[in-house]
Protein backbone atom coordinates (compact mmCIF):
# COMPACT_ATOMS: atom_id res chain seq x y z
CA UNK A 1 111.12 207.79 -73.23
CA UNK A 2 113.78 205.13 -74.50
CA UNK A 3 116.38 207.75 -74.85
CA UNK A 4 115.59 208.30 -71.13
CA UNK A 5 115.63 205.03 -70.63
CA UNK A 6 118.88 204.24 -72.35
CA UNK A 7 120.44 207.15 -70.46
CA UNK A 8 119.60 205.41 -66.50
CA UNK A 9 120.54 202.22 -68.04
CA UNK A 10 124.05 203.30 -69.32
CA UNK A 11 124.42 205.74 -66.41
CA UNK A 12 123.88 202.47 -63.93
CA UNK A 13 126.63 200.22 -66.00
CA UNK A 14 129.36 203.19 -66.09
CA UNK A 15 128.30 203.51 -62.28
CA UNK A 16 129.22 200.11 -61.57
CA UNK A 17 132.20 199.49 -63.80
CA UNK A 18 133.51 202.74 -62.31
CA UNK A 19 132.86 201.89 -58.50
CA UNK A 20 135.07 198.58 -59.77
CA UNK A 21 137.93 200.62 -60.32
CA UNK A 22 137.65 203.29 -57.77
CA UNK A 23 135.93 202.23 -54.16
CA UNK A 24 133.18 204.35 -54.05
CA UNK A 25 129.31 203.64 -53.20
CA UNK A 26 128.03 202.51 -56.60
CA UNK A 27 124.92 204.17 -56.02
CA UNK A 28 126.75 207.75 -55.27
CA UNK A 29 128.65 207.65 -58.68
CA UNK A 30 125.25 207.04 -60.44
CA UNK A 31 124.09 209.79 -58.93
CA UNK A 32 127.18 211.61 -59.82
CA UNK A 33 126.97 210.07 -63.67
CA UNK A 34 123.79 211.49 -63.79
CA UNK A 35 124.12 214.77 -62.23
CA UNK A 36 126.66 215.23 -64.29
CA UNK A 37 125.13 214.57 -67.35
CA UNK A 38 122.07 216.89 -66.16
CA UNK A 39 123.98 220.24 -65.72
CA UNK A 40 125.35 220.58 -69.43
CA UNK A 41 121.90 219.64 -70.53
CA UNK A 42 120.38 222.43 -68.91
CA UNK A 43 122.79 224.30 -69.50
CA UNK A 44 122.16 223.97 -73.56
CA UNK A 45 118.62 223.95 -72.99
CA UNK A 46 118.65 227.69 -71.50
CA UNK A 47 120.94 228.69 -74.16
CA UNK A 48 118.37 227.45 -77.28
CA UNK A 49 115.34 228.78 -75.24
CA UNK A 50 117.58 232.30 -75.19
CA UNK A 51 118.13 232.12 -78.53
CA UNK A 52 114.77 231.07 -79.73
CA UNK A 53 112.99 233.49 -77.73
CA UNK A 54 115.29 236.40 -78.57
CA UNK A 55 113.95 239.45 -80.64
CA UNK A 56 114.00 239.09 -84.52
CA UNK A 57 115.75 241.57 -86.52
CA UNK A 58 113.52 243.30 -88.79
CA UNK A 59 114.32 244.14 -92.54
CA UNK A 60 114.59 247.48 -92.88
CA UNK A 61 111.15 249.36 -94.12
CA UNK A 62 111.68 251.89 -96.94
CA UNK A 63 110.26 254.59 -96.62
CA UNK A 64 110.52 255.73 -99.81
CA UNK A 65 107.02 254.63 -100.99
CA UNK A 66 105.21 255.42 -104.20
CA UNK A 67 102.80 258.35 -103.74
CA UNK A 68 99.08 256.84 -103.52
CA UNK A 69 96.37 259.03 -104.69
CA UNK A 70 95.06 262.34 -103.12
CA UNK A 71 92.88 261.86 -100.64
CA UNK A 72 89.60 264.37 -101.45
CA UNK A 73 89.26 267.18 -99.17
């Protein structure tokens, strides 16, 4: 929750600084800021979930067991 938070708060100031520099709506380039910072986040997330939920390689099983007893007939 603060990293949230921290993320609106910084997202407003580089909104505002920027809009100083550039004449744009302030309240567009947040939106922008933020947008912006949402897509590559998402982006990474799908990529870790992919990865995570991929199949596991299995060690390979030997066959090559040791004989167990005879079972009776």
């Amino acid at each position: 929750m603060a990293l949230a938070m921290g993320v609106g708060v910084a997202s407003c100031a580089a909104g505002v600084v920027i809009t100083r520099i550039i004449p744009v709506s302030p309240g567009a380039m947040i939106v922008i800021l933020l947008v912006g910072g949402y897509a590559p986040a998402a982006l990474i997330d799908a990529m870790i979930s992919a990865v995570r939920s991929a199949p596991r390689r299995q060690e390979a099983v030997d066959d090559r067991r040791a004989p167990g007893p005879i079972p009776p007939r």
